[in-house]
PDB file of N, CA and C in Angstrom:
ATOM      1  N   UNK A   1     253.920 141.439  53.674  1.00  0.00           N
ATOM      2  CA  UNK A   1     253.773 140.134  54.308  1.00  0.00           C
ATOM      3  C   UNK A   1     253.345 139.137  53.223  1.00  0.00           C
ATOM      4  N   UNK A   2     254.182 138.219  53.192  1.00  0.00           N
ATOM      5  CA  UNK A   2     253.706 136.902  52.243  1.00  0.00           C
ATOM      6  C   UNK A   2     252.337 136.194  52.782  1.00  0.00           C
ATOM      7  N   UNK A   3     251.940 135.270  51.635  1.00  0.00           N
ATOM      8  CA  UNK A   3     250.371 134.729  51.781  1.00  0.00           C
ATOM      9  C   UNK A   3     250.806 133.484  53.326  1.00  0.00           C
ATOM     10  N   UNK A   4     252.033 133.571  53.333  1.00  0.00           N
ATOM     11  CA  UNK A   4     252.582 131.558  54.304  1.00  0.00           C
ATOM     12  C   UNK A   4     252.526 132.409  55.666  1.00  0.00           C
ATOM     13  N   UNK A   5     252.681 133.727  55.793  1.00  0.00           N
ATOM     14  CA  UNK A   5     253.120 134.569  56.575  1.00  0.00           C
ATOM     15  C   UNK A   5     251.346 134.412  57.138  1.00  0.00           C
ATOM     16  N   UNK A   6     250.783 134.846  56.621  1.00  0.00           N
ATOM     17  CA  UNK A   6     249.412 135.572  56.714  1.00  0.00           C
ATOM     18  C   UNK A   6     248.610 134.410  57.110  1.00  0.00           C
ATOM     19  N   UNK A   7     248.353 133.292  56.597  1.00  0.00           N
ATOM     20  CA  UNK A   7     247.721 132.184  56.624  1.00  0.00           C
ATOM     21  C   UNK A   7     248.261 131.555  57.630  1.00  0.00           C
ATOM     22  N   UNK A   8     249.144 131.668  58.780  1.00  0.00           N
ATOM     23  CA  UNK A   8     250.391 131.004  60.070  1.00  0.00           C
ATOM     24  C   UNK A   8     249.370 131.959  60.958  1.00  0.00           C
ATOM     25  N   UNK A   9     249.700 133.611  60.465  1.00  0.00           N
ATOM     26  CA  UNK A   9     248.929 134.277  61.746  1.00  0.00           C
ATOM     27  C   UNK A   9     247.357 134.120  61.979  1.00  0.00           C
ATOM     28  N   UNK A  10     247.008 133.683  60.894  1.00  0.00           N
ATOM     29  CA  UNK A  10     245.270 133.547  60.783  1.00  0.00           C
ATOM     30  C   UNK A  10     245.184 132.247  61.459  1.00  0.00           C
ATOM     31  N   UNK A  11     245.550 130.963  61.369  1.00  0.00           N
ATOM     32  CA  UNK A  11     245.528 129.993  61.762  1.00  0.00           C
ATOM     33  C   UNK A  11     246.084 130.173  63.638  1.00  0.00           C
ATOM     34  N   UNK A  12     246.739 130.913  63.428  1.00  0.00           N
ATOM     35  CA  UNK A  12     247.117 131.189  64.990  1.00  0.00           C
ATOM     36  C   UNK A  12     245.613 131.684  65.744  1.00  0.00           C
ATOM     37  N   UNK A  13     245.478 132.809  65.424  1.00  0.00           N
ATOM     38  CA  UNK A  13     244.533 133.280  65.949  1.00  0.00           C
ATOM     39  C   UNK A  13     243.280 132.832  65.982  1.00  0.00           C
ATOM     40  N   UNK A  14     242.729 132.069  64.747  1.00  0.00           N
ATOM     41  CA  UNK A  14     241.891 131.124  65.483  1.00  0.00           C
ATOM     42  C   UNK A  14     242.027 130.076  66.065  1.00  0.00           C
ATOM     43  N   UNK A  15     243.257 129.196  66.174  1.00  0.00           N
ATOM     44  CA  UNK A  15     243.604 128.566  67.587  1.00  0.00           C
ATOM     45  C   UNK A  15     243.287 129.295  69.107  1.00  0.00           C
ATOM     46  N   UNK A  16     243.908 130.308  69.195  1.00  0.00           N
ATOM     47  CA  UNK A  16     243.691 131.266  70.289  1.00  0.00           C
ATOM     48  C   UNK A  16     242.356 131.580  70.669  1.00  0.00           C
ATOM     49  N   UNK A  17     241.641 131.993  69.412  1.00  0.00           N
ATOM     50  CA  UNK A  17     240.097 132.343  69.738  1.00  0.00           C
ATOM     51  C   UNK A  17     238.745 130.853  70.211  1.00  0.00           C
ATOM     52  N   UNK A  18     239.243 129.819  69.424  1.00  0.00           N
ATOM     53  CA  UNK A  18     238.894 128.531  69.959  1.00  0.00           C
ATOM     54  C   UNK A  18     239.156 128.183  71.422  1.00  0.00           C
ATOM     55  N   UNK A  19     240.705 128.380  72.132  1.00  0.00           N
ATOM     56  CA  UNK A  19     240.953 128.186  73.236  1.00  0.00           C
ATOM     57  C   UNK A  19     240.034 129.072  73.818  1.00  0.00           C
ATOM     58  N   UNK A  20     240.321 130.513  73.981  1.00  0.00           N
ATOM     59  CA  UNK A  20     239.386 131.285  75.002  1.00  0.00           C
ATOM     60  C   UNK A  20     237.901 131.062  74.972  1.00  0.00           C
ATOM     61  N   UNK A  21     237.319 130.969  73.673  1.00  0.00           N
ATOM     62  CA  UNK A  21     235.910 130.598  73.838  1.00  0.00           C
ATOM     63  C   UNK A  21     235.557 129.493  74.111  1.00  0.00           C
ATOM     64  N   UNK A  22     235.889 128.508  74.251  1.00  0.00           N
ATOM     65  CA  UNK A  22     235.816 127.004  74.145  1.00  0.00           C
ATOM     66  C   UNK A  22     237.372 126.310  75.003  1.00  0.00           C
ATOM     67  N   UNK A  23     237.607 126.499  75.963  1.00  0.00           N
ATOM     68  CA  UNK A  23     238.717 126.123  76.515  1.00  0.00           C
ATOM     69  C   UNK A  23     238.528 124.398  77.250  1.00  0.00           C
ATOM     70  N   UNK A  24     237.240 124.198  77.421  1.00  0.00           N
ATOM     71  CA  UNK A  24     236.663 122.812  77.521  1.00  0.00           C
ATOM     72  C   UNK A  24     237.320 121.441  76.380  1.00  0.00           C
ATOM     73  N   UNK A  25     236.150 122.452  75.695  1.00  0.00           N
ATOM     74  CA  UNK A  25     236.173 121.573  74.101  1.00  0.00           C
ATOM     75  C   UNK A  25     237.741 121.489  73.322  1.00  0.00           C
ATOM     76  N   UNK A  26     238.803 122.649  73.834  1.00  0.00           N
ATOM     77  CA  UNK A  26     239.981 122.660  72.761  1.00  0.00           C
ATOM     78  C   UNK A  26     240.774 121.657  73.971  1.00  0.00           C
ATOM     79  N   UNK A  27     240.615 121.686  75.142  1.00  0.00           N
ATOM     80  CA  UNK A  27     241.520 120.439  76.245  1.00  0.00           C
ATOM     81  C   UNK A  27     241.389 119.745  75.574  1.00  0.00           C
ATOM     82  N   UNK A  28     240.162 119.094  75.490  1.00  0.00           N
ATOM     83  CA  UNK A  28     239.658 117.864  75.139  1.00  0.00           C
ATOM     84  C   UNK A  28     240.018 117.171  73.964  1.00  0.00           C
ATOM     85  N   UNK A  29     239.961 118.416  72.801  1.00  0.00           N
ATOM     86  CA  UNK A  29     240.164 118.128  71.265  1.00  0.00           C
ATOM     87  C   UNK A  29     242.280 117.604  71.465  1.00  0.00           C
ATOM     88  N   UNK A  30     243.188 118.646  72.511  1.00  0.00           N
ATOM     89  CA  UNK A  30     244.136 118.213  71.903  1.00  0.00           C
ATOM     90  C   UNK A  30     244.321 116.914  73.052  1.00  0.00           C
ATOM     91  N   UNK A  31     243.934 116.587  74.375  1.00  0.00           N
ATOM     92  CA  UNK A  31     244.266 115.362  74.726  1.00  0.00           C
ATOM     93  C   UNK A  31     243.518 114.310  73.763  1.00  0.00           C
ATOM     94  N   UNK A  32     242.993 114.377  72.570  1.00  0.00           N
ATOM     95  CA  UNK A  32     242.744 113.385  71.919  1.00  0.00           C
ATOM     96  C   UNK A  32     243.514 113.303  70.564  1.00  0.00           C
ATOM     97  N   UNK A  33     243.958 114.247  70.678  1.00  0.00           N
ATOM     98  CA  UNK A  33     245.418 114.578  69.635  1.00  0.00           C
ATOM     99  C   UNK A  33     246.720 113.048  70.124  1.00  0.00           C
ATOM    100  N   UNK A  34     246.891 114.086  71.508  1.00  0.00           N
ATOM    101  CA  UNK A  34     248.017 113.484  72.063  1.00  0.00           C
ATOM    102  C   UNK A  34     247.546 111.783  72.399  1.00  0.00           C
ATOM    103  N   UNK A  35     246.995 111.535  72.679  1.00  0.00           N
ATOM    104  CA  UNK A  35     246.391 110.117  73.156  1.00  0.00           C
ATOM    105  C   UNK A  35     246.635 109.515  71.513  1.00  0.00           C
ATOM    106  N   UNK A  36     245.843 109.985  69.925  1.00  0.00           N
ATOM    107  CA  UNK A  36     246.296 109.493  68.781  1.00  0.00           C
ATOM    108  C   UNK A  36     247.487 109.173  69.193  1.00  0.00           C
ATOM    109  N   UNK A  37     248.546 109.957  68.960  1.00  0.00           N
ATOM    110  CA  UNK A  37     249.954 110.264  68.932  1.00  0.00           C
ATOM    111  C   UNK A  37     250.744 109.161  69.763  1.00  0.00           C
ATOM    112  N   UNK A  38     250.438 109.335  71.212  1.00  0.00           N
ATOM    113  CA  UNK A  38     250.582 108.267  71.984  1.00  0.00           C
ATOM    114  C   UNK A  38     250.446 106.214  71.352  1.00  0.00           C
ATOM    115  N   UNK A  39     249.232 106.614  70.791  1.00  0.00           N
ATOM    116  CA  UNK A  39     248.767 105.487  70.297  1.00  0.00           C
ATOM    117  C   UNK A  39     250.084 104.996  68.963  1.00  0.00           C
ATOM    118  N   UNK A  40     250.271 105.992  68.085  1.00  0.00           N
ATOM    119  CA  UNK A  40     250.922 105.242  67.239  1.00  0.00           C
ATOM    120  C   UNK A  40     252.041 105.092  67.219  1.00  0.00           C
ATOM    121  N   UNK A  41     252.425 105.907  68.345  1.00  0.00           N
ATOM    122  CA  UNK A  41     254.073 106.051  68.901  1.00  0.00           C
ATOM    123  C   UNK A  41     254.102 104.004  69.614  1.00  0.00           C
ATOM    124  N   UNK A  42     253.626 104.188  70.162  1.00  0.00           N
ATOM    125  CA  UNK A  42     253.447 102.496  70.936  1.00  0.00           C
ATOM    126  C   UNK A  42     253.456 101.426  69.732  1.00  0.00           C
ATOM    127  N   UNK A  43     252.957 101.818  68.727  1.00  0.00           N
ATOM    128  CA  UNK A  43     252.548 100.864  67.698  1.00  0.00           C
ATOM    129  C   UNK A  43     253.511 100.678  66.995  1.00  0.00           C
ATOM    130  N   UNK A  44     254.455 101.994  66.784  1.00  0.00           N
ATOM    131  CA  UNK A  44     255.857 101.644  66.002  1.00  0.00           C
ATOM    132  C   UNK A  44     256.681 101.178  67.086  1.00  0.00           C
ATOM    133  N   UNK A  45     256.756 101.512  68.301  1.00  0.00           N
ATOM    134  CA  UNK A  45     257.719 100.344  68.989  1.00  0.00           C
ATOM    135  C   UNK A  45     257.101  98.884  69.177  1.00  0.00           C
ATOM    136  N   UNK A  46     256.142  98.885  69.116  1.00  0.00           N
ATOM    137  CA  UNK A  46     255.933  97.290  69.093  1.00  0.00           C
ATOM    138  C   UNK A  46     256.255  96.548  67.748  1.00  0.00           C
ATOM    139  N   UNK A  47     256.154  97.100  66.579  1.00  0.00           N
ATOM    140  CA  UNK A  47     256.522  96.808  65.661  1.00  0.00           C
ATOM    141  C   UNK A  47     258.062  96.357  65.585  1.00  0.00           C
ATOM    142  N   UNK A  48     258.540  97.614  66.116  1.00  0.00           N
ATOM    143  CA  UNK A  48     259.920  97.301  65.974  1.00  0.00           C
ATOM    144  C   UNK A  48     260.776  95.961  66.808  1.00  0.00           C
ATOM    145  N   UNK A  49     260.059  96.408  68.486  1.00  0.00           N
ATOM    146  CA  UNK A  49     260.485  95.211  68.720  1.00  0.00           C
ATOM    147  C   UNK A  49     260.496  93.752  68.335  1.00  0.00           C
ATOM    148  N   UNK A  50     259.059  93.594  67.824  1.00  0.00           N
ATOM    149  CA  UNK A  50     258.591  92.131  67.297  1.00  0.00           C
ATOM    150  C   UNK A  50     259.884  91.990  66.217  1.00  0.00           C
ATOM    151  N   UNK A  51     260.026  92.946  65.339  1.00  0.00           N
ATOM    152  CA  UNK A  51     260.455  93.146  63.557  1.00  0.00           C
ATOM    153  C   UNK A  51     262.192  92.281  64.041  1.00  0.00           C
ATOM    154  N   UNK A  52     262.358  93.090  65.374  1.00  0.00           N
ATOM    155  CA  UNK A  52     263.880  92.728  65.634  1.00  0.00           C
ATOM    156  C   UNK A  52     263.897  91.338  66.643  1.00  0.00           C
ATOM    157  N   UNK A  53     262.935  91.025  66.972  1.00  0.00           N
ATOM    158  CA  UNK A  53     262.802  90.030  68.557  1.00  0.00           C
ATOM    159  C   UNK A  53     263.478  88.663  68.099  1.00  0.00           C
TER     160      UNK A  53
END
């Protein structure tokens, strides 16, 4: 197994182990992911529209 291999499954699994122990705190952490995301998704269409209006 390569190190990209190894470091994907390690990173997995403590995703996984965060969710089950903390399934509160990891909701929370990614609806504030998605809400970022949300946020700058809006920001490049407003951009765009203005850029083209």
């Amino acid at each position: 197994m390569n190190a990209k291999k190894a470091m994907m499954l390690v990173a997995v699994a403590l995703i996984l182990f965060y969710v089950i122990t903390q399934p509160t705190q990891a909701a929370e952490a990614v609806q504030g992911i998605l809400g970022w995301l949300r946020d700058g998704a809006e920001a490049i269409i407003t951009f765009m529209k203005n850029l083209f209006a």
